[in-house]
N, C-alpha and C. Protein backbone atom coordinates (compact mmCIF):
# COMPACT_ATOMS: atom_id res chain seq x y z
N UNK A 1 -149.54 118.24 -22.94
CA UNK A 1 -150.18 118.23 -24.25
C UNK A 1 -151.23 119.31 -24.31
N UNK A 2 -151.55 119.82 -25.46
CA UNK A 2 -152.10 120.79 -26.12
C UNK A 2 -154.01 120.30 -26.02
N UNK A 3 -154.67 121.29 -26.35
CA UNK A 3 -156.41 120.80 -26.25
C UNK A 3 -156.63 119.58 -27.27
N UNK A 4 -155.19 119.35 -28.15
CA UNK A 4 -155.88 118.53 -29.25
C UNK A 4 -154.98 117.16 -28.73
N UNK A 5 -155.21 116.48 -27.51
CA UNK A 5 -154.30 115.44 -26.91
C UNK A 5 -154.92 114.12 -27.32
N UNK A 6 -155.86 113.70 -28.12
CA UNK A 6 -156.74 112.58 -27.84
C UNK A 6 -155.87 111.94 -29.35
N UNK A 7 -155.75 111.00 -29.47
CA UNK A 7 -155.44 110.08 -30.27
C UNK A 7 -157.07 109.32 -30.69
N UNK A 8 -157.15 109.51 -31.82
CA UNK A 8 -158.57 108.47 -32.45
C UNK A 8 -158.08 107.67 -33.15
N UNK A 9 -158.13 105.96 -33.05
CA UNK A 9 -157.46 104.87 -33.40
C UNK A 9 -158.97 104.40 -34.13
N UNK A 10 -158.64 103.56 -35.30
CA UNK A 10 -159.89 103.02 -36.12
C UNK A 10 -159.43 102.27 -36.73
N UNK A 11 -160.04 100.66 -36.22
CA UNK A 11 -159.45 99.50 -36.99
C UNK A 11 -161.15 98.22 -36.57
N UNK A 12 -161.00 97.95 -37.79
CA UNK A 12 -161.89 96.87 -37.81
C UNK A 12 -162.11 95.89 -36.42
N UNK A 13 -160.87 95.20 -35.90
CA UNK A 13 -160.01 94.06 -35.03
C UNK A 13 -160.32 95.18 -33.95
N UNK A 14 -161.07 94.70 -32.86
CA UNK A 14 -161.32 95.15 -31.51
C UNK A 14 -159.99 94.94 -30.57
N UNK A 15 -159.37 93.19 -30.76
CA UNK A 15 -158.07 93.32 -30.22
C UNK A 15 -157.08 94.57 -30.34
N UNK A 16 -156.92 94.77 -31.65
CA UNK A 16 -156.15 95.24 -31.95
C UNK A 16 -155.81 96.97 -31.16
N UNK A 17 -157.46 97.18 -31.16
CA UNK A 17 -157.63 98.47 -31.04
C UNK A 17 -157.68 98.71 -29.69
N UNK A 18 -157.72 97.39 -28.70
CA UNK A 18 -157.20 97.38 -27.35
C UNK A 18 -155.69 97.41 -27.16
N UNK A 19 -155.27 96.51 -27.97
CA UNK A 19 -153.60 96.98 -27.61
C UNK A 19 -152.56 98.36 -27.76
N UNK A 20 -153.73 98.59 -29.12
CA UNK A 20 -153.09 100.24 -29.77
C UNK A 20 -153.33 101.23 -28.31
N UNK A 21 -154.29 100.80 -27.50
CA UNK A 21 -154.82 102.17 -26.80
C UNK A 21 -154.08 101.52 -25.61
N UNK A 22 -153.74 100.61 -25.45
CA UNK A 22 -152.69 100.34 -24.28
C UNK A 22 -151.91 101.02 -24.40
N UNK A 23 -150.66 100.42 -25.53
CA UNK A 23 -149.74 100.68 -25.58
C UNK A 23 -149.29 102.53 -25.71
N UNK A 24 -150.77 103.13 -26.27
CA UNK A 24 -150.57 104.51 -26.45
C UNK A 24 -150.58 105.12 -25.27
N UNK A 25 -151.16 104.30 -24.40
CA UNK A 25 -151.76 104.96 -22.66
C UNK A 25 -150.23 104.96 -22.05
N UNK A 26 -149.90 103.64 -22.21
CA UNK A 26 -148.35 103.58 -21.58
C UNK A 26 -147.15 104.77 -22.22
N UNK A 27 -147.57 105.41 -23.37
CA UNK A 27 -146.83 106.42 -23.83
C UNK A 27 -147.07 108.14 -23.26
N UNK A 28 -148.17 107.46 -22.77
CA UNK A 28 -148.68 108.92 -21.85
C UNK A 28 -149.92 109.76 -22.67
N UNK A 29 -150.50 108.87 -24.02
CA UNK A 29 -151.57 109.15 -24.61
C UNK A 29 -153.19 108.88 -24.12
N UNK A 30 -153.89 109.70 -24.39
CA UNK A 30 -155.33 109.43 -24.16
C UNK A 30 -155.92 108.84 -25.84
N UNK A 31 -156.46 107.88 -25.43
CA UNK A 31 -157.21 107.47 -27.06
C UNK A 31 -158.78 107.66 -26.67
N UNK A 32 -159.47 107.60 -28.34
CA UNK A 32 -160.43 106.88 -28.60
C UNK A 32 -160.37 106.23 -29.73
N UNK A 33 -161.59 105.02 -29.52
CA UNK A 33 -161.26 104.17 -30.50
C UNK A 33 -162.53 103.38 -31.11
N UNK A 34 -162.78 103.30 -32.21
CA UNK A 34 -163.83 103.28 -33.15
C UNK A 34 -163.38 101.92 -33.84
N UNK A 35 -164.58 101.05 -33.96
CA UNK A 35 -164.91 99.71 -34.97
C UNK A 35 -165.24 99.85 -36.06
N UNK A 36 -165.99 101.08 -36.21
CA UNK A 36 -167.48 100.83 -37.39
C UNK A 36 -167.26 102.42 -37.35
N UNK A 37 -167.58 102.39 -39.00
CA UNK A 37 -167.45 103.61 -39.41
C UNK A 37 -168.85 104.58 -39.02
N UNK A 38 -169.61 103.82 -38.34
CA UNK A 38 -170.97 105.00 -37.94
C UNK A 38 -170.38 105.89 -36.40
N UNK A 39 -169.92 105.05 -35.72
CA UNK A 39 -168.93 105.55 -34.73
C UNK A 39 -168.25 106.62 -35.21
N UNK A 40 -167.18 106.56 -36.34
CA UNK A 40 -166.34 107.19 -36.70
C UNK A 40 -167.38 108.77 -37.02
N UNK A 41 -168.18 108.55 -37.45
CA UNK A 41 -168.96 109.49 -38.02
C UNK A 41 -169.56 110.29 -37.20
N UNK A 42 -169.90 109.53 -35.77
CA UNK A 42 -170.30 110.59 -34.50
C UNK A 42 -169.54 111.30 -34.09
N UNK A 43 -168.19 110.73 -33.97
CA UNK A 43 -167.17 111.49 -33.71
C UNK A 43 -166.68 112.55 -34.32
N UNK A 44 -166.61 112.75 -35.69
CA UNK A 44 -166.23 113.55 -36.42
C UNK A 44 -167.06 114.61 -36.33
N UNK A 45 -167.93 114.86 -35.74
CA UNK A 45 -169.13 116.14 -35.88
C UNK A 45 -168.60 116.22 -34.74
N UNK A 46 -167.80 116.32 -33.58
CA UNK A 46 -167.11 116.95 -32.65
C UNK A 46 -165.28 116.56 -32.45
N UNK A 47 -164.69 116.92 -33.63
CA UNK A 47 -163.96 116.58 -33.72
C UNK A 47 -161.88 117.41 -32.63
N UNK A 48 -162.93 118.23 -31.82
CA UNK A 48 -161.89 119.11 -31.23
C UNK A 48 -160.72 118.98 -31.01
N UNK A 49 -160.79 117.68 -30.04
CA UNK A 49 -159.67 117.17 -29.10
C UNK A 49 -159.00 116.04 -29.53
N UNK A 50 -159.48 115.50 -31.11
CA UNK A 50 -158.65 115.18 -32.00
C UNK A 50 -157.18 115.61 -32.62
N UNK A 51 -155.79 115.24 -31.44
CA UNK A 51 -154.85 115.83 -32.04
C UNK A 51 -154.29 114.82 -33.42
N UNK A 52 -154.48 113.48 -33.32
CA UNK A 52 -154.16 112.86 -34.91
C UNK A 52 -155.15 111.15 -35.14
N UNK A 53 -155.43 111.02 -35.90
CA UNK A 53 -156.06 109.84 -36.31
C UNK A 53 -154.57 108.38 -36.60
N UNK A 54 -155.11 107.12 -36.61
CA UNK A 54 -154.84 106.28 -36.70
C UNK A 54 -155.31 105.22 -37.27
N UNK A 55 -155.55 105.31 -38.77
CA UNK A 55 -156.20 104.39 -39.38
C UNK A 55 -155.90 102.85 -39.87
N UNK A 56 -156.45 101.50 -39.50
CA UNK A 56 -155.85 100.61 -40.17
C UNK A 56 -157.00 100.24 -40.75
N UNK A 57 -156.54 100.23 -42.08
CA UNK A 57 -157.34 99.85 -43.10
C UNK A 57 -158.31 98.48 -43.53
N UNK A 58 -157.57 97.46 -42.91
CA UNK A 58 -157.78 96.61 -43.29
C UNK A 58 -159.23 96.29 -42.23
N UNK A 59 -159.96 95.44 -43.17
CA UNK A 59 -161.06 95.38 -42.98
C UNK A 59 -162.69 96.11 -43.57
N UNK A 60 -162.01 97.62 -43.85
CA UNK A 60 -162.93 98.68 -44.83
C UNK A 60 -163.43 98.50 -45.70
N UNK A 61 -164.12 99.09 -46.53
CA UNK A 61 -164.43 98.89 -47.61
C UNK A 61 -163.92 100.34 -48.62
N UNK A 62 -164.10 100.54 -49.59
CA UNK A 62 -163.62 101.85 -50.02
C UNK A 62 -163.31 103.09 -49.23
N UNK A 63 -164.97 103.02 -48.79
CA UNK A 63 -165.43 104.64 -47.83
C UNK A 63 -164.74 104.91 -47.04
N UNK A 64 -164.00 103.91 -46.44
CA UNK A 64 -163.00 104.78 -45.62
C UNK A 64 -162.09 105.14 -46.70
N UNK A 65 -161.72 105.97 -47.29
CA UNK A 65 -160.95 107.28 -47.83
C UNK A 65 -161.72 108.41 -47.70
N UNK A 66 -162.95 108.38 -48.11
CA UNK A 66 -164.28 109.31 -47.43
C UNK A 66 -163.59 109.99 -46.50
N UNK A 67 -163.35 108.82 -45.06
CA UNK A 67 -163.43 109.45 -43.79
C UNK A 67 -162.03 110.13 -43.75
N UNK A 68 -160.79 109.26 -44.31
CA UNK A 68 -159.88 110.03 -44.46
C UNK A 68 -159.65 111.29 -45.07
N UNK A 69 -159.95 111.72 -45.85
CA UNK A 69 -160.80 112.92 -46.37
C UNK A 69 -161.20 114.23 -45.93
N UNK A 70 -162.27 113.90 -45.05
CA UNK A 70 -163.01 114.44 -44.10
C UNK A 70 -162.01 114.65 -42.99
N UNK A 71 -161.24 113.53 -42.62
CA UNK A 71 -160.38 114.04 -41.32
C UNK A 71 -159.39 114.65 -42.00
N UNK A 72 -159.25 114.91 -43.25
CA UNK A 72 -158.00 116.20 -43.66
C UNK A 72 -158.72 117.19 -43.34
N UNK A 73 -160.10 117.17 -44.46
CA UNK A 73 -160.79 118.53 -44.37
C UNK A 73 -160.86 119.24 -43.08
N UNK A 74 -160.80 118.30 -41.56
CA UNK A 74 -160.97 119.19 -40.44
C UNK A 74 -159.75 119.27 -39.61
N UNK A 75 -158.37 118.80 -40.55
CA UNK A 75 -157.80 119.24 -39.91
C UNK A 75 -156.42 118.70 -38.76
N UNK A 76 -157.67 116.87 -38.97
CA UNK A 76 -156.75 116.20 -38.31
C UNK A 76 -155.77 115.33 -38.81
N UNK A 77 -154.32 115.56 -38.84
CA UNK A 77 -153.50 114.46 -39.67
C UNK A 77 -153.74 113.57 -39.08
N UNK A 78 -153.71 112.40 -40.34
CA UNK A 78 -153.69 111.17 -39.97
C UNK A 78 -152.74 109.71 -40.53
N UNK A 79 -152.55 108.97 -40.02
CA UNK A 79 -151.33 108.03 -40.14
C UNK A 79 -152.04 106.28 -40.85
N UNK A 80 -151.47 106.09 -42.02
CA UNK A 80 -152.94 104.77 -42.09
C UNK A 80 -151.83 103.19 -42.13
N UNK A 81 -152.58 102.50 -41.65
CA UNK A 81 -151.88 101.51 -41.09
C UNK A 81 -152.19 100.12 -41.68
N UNK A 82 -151.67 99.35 -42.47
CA UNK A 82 -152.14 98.38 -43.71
C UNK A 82 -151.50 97.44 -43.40
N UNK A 83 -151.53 96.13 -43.30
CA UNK A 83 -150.96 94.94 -43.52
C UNK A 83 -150.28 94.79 -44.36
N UNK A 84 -150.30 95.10 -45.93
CA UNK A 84 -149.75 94.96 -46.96
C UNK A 84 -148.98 95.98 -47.55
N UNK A 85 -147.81 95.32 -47.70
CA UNK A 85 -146.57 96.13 -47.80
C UNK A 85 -146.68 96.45 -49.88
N UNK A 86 -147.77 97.34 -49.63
CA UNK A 86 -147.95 97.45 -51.80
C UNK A 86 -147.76 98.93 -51.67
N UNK A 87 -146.89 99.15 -53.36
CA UNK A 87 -147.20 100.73 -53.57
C UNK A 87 -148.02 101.69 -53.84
N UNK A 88 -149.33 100.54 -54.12
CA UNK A 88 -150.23 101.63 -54.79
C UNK A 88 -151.32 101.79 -52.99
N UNK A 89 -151.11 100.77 -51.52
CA UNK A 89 -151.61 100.97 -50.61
C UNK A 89 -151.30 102.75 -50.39
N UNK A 90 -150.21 102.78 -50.72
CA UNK A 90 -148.96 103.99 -49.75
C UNK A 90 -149.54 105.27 -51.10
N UNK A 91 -149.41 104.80 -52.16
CA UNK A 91 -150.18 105.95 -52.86
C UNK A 91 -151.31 106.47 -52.70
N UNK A 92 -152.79 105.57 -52.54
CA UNK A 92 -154.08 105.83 -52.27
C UNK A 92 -154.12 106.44 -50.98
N UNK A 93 -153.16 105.79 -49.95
CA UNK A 93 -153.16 106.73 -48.76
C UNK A 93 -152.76 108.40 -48.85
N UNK A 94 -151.92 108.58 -49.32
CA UNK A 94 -151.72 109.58 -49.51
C UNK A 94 -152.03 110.61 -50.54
N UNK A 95 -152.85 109.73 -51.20
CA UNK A 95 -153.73 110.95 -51.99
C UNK A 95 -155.21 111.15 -51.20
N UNK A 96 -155.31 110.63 -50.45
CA UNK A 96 -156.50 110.95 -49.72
C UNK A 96 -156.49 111.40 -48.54
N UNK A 97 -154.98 112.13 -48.24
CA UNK A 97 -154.91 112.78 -47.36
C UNK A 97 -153.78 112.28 -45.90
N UNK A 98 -153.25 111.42 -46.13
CA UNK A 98 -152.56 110.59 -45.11
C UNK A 98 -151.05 111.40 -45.25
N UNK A 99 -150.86 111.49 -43.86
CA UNK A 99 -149.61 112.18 -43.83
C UNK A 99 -148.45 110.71 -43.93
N UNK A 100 -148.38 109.71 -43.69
CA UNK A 100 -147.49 108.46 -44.10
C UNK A 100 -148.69 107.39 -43.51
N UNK A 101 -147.83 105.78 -43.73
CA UNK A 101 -148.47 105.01 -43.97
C UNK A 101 -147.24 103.64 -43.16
N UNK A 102 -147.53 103.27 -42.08
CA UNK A 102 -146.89 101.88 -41.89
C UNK A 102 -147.59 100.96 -41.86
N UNK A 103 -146.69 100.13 -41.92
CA UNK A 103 -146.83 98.46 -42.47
C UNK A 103 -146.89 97.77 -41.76
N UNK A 104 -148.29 96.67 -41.18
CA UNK A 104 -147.53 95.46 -39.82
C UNK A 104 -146.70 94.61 -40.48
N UNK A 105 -146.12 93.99 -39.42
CA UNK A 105 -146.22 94.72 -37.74
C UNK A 105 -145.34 95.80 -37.86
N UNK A 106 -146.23 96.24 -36.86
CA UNK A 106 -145.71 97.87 -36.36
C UNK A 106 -144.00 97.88 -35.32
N UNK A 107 -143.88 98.76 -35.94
CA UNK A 107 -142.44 99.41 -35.40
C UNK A 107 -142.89 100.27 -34.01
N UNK A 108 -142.67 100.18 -32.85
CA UNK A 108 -143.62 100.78 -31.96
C UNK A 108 -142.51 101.96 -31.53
N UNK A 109 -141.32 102.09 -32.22
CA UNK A 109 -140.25 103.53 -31.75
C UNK A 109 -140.40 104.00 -32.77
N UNK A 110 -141.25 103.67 -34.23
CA UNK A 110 -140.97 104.33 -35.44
C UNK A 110 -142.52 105.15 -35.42
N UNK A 111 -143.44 104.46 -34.71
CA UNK A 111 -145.05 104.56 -34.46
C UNK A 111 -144.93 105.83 -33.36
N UNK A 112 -144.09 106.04 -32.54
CA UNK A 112 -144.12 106.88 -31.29
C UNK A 112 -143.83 108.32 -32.11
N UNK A 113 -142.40 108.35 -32.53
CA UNK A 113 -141.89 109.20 -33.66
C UNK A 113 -142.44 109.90 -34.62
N UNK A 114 -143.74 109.29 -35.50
CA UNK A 114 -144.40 109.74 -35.78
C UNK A 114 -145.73 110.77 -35.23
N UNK A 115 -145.85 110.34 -34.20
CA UNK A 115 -146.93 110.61 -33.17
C UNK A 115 -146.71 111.78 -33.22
N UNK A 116 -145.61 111.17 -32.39
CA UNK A 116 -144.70 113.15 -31.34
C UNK A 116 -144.73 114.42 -32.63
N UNK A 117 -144.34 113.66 -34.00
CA UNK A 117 -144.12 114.95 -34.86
C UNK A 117 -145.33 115.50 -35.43
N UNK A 118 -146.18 114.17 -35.77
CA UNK A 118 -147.71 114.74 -36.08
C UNK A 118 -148.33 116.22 -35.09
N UNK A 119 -148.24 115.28 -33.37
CA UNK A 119 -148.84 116.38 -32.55
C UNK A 119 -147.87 117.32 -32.21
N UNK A 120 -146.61 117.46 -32.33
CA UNK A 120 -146.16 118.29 -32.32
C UNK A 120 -145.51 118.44 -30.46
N UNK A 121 -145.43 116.95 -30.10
CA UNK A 121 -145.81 117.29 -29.21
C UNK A 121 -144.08 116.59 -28.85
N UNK A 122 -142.91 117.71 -27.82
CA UNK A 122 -141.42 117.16 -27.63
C UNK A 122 -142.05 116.36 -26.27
N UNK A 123 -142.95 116.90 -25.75
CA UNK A 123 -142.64 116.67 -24.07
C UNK A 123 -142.61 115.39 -23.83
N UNK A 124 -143.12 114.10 -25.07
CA UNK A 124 -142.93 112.89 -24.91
C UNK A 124 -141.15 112.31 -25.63
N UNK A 125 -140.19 113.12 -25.52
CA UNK A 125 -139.05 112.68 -26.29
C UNK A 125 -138.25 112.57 -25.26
């Protein structure tokens, strides 16, 4: 992998955001992973080794589109991840910058797939 290898995962659910970084570790990914959007916000003022974001929404309040936003503006695609299977979720995501949008539960060969094409990265195929 490339300087931009780090996966940044951001979900309300601490479980959650332990299993995401498991299961990403077992894929041969390095994460970080953020609760609270003040976190998110330290991070983003060094955002280098950010090769793609992982947002699940649920739990936020508006402002996270803000951050989604901001992680277009610098660069990093990002993937947003919603409980609720609605059209206007999959629209707001992607007008604020989201390169797609899955639905739990997660598809974890459809979740990998995405990854690899975001970072660009074959050497995990």
């Amino acid at each position: 992998m490339g300087s931009h290898s780090c996966i940044l995962t951001i979900d309300r659910n601490q479980r959650n955001l332990e299993l995401l970084a498991q299961f990403l570790g077992k894929e041969g990914y390095e994460t970080v992973s953020v609760s609270a959007l003040e976190s998110l916000e330290q991070i983003l003022e060094h955002p280098e080794n950010i090769g793609i974001a992982l947002i699940d929404i649920s739990g936020f309040d508006r402002n996270i589109w803000a951050y989604c936003e901001k992680l277009t503006e610098l660069g990093v695609p990002l993937l947003v991840i919603s409980p609720q299977k609605l059209i206007n979720i999959r629209q707001e995501s992607i007008s604020h910058g989201a390169h797609g949008v899955l639905f739990k539960p997660l598809v974890t060969r459809e979740l990998t797939t995405i990854i690899r094409t975001l970072m660009g990265d074959v050497s995990h195929e």
